[in-house]
Protein backbone atom coordinates (compact mmCIF):
# COMPACT_ATOMS: atom_id res chain seq x y z
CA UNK A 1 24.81 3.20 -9.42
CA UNK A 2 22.38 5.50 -11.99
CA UNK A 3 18.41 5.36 -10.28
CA UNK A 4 17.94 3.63 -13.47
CA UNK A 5 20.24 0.61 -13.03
CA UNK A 6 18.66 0.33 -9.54
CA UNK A 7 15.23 0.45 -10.72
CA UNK A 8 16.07 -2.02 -12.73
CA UNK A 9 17.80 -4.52 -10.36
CA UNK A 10 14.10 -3.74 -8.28
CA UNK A 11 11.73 -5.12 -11.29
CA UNK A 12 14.17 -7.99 -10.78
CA UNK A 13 13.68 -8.82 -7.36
CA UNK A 14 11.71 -12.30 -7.14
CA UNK A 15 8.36 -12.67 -6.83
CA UNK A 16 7.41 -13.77 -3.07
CA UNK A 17 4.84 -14.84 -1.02
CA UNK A 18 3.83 -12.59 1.30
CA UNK A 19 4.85 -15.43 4.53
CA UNK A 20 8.48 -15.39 2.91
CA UNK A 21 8.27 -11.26 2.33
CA UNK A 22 7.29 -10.80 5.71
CA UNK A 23 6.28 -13.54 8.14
CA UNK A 24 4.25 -12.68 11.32
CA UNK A 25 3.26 -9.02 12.31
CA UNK A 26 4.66 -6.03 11.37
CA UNK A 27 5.03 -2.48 12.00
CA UNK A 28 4.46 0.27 9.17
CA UNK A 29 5.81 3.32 9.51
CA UNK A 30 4.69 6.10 7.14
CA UNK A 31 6.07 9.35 7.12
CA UNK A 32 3.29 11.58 5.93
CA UNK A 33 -0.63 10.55 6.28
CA UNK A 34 -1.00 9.11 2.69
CA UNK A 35 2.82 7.48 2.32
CA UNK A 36 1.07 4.05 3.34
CA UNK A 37 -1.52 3.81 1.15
CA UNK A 38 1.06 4.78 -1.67
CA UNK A 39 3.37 2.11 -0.77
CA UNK A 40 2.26 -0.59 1.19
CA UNK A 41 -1.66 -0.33 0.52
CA UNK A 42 -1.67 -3.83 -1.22
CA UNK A 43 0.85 -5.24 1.42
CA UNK A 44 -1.58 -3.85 4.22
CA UNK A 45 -4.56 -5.73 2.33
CA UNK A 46 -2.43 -8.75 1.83
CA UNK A 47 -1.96 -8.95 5.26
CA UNK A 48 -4.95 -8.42 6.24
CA UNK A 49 -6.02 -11.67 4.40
CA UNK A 50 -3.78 -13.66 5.84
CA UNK A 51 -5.08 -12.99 9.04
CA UNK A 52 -1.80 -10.91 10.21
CA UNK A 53 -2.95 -6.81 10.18
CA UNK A 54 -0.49 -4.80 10.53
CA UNK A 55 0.02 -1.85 13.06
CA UNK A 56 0.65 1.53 10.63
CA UNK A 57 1.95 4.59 12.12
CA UNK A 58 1.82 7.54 10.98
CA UNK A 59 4.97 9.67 12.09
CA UNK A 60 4.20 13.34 11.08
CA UNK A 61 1.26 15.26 10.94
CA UNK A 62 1.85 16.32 7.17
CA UNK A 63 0.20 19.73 7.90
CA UNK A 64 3.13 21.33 5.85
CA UNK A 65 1.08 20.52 2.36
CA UNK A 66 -0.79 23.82 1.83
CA UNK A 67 0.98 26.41 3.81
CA UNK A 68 -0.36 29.01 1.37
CA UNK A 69 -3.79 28.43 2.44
CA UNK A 70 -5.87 30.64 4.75
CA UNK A 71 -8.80 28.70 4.98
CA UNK A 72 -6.48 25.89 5.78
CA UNK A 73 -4.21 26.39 8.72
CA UNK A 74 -1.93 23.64 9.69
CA UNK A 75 -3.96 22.61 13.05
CA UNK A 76 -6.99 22.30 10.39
CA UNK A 77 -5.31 20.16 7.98
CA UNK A 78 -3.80 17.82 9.79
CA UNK A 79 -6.95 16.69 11.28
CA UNK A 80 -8.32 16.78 7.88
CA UNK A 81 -5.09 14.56 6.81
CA UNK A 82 -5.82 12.44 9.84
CA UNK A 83 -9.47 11.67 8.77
CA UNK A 84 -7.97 10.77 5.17
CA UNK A 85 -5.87 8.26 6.51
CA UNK A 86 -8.58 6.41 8.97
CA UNK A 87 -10.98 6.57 5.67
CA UNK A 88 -8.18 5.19 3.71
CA UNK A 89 -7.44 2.38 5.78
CA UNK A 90 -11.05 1.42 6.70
CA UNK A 91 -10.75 1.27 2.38
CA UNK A 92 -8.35 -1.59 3.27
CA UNK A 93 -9.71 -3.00 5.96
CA UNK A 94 -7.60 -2.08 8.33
CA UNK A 95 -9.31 -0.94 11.78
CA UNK A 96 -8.58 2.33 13.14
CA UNK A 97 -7.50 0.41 16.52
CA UNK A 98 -4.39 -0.52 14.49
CA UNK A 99 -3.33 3.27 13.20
CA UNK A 100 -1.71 5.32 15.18
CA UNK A 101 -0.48 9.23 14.41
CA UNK A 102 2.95 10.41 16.15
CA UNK A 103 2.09 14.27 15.15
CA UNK A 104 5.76 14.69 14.24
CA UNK A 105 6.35 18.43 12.50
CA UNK A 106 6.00 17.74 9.11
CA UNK A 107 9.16 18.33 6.74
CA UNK A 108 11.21 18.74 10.42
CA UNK A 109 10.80 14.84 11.50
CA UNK A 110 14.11 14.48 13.85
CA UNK A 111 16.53 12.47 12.94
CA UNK A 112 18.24 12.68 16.07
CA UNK A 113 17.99 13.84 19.80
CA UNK A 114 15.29 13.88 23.00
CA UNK A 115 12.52 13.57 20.43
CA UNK A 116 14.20 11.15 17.90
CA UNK A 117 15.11 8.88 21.29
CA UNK A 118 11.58 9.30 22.76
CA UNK A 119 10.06 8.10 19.28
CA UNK A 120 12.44 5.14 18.97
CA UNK A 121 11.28 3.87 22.55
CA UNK A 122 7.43 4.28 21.80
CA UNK A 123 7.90 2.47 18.80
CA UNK A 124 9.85 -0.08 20.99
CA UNK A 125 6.95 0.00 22.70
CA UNK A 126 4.59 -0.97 19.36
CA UNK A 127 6.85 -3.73 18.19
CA UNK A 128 6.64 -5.49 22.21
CA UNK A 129 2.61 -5.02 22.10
CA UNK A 130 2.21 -6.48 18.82
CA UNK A 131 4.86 -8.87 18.85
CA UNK A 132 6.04 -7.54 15.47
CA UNK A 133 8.42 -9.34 13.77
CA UNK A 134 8.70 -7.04 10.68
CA UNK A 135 9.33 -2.83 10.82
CA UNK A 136 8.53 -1.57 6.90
CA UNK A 137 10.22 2.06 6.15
CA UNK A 138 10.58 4.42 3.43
CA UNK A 139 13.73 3.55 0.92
CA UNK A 140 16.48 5.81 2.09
CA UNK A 141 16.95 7.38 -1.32
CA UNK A 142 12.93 8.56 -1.37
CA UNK A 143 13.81 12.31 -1.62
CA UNK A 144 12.21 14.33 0.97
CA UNK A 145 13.86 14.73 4.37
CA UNK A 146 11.71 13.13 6.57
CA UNK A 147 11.10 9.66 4.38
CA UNK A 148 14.73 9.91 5.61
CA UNK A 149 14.41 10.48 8.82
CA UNK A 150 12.06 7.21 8.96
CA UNK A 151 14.34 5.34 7.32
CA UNK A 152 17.07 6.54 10.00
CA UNK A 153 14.42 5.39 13.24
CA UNK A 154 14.16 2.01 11.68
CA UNK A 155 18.13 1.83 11.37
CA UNK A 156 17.81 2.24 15.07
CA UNK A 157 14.97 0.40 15.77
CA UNK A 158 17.42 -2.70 14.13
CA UNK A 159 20.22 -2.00 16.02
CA UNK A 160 18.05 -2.35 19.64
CA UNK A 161 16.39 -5.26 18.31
CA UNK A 162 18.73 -6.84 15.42
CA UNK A 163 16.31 -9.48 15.52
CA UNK A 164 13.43 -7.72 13.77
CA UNK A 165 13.43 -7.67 9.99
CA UNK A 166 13.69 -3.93 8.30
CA UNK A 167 12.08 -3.83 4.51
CA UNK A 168 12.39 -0.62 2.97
CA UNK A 169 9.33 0.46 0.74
CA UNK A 170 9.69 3.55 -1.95
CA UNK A 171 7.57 5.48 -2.97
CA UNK A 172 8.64 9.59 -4.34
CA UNK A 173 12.45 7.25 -5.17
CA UNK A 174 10.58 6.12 -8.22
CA UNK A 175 10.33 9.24 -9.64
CA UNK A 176 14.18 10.00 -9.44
CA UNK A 177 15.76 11.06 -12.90
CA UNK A 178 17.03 8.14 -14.12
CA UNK A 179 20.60 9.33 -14.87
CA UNK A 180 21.16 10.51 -11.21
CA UNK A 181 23.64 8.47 -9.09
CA UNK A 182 22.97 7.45 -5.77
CA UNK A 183 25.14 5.75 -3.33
CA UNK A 184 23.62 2.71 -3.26
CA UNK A 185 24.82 -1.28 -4.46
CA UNK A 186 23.24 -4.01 -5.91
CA UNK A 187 20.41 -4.40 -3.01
CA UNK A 188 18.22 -7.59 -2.17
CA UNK A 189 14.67 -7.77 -1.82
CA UNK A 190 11.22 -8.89 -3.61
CA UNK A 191 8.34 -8.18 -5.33
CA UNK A 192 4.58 -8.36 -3.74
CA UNK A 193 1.87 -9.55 -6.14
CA UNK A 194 -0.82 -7.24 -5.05
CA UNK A 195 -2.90 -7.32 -8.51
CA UNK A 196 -6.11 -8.52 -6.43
CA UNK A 197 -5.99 -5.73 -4.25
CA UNK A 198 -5.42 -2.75 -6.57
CA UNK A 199 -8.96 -2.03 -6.64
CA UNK A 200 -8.61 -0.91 -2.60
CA UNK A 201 -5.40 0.54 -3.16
CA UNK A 202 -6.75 2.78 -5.73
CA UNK A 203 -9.71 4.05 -3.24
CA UNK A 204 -6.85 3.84 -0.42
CA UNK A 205 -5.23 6.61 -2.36
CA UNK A 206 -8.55 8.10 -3.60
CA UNK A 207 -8.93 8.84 0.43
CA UNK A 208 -6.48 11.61 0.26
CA UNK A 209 -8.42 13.93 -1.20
CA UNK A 210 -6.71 16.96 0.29
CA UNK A 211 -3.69 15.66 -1.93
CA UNK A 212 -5.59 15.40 -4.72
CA UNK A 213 -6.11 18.97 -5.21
CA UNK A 214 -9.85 18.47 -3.97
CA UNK A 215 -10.03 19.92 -0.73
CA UNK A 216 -7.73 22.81 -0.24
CA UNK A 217 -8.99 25.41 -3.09
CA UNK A 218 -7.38 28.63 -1.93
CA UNK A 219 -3.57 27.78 -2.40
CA UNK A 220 -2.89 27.50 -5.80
CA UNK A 221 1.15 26.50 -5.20
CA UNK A 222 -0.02 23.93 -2.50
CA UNK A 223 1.04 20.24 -3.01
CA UNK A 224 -1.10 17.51 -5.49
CA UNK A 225 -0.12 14.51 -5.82
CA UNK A 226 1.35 14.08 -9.44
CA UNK A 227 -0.10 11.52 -11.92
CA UNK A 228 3.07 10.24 -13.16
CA UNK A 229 3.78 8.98 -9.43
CA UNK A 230 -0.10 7.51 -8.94
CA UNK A 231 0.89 5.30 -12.33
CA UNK A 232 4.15 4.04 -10.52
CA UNK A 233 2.05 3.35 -6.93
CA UNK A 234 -0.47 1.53 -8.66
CA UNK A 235 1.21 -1.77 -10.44
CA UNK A 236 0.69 -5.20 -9.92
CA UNK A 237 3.64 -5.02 -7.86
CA UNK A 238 4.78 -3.61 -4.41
CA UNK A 239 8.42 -3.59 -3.83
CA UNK A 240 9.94 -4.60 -0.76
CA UNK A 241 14.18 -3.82 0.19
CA UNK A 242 16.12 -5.21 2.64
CA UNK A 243 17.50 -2.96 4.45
């Protein structure tokens, strides 16, 4: 299928509530400190009002941003990335008890051996704690190798616990060139009406500054986040794949 036949079949996915989308607890995992405010920030809100917060974790340390940057070494930024994300969810209303940050090398998240395995189990570990019911992931087209690699531990996370529910968020996917095909079919899913919440999601993102080109000022080539992807993150709707 073209991206933009499958984009398509996504703004047709019914609107749900968010007890059908995704009953009981659930586990986020976001590849990069600022994928979950990008794609699930109105789903973590949501949750959050119906009295079910989820548990977010944050799987690399997305110190790879700026690597031009002298001022900014990777030790340095991740921390700074790691603040952005605890101000970002306290945005939501999410408390910091409930975020948790794997470290994972950022653009080399493993997508198998020791360290792949030993990730699986903690987040084995997560889902038995909270008694999630629900494990959200990146889309497996999102290109960039470790929303991948994500994508892959929640494939495995399913096939240890087939009974946990895997919805696949995307985020940079949406951005795709429309004319590009991608091995995908007609997928299943819905749509989250998150209108009420787009004011947090909007200072969710806001959080982020270092990937808004506000904090890092000696790397001219590093990473900003683009505006034509900010106009896709923040609609009325969050879309949710089953995967």
């Amino acid at each position: 299928m073209k991206v933009r036949e499958v984009l398509e079949n996504f703004s047709r996915f019914p609107v749900a509530s968010f007890g059908k989308i995704a009953p009981g607890t659930s586990l986020i995992l976001s590849p990069h400190p600022d994928d979950e405010s990008l794609g699930c920030a109105g789903f973590i809100a949501t949750a959050i009002k119906h009295g079910c917060p989820p548990v977010v974790v944050i799987v690399s340390d997305g110190a790879a941003s700026h690597p031009g940057s002298p001022l900014w070494p990777p030790e340095r930024l991740a921390l700074c990335r790691e603040a952005e994300s605890r101000n970002a969810a306290s945005a939501l209303g999410l408390s910091s008890e409930r975020l948790f940050f794997l470290g994972l090398p950022d653009t080399a998240v493993p997508t198998e051996g020791t360290v792949f395995e030993q990730t699986v189990r903690h987040l084995q570990d997560l889902v038995e704690l909270y008694h999630c019911q629900n494990i959200l992931v990146p889309w497996r087209h999102d290109p960039h190798c470790d929303h991948e690699a994500v994508w892959i531990m929640g494939q495995r996370l399913k096939a240890l616990q087939p009974e946990l529910r895997i919805l696949a968020y995307p985020v940079w996917g949406l951005t795709l060139p429309p004319e590009k095909d991608l091995q995908e079919t007609q997928t299943a899913g819905w749509r989250l009406n998150v209108e009420a919440f787009l004011h947090s999601k909007r200072r969710a993102i806001e959080a982020h500054g270092s990937q808004r080109g506000l904090v890092v000022k000696d790397d001219p080539s590093g990473f900003v986040l683009p505006e034509h992807l900010l106009e896709k993150m923040l609609q009325p709707y969050e879309i949710f794949i089953v995967s």
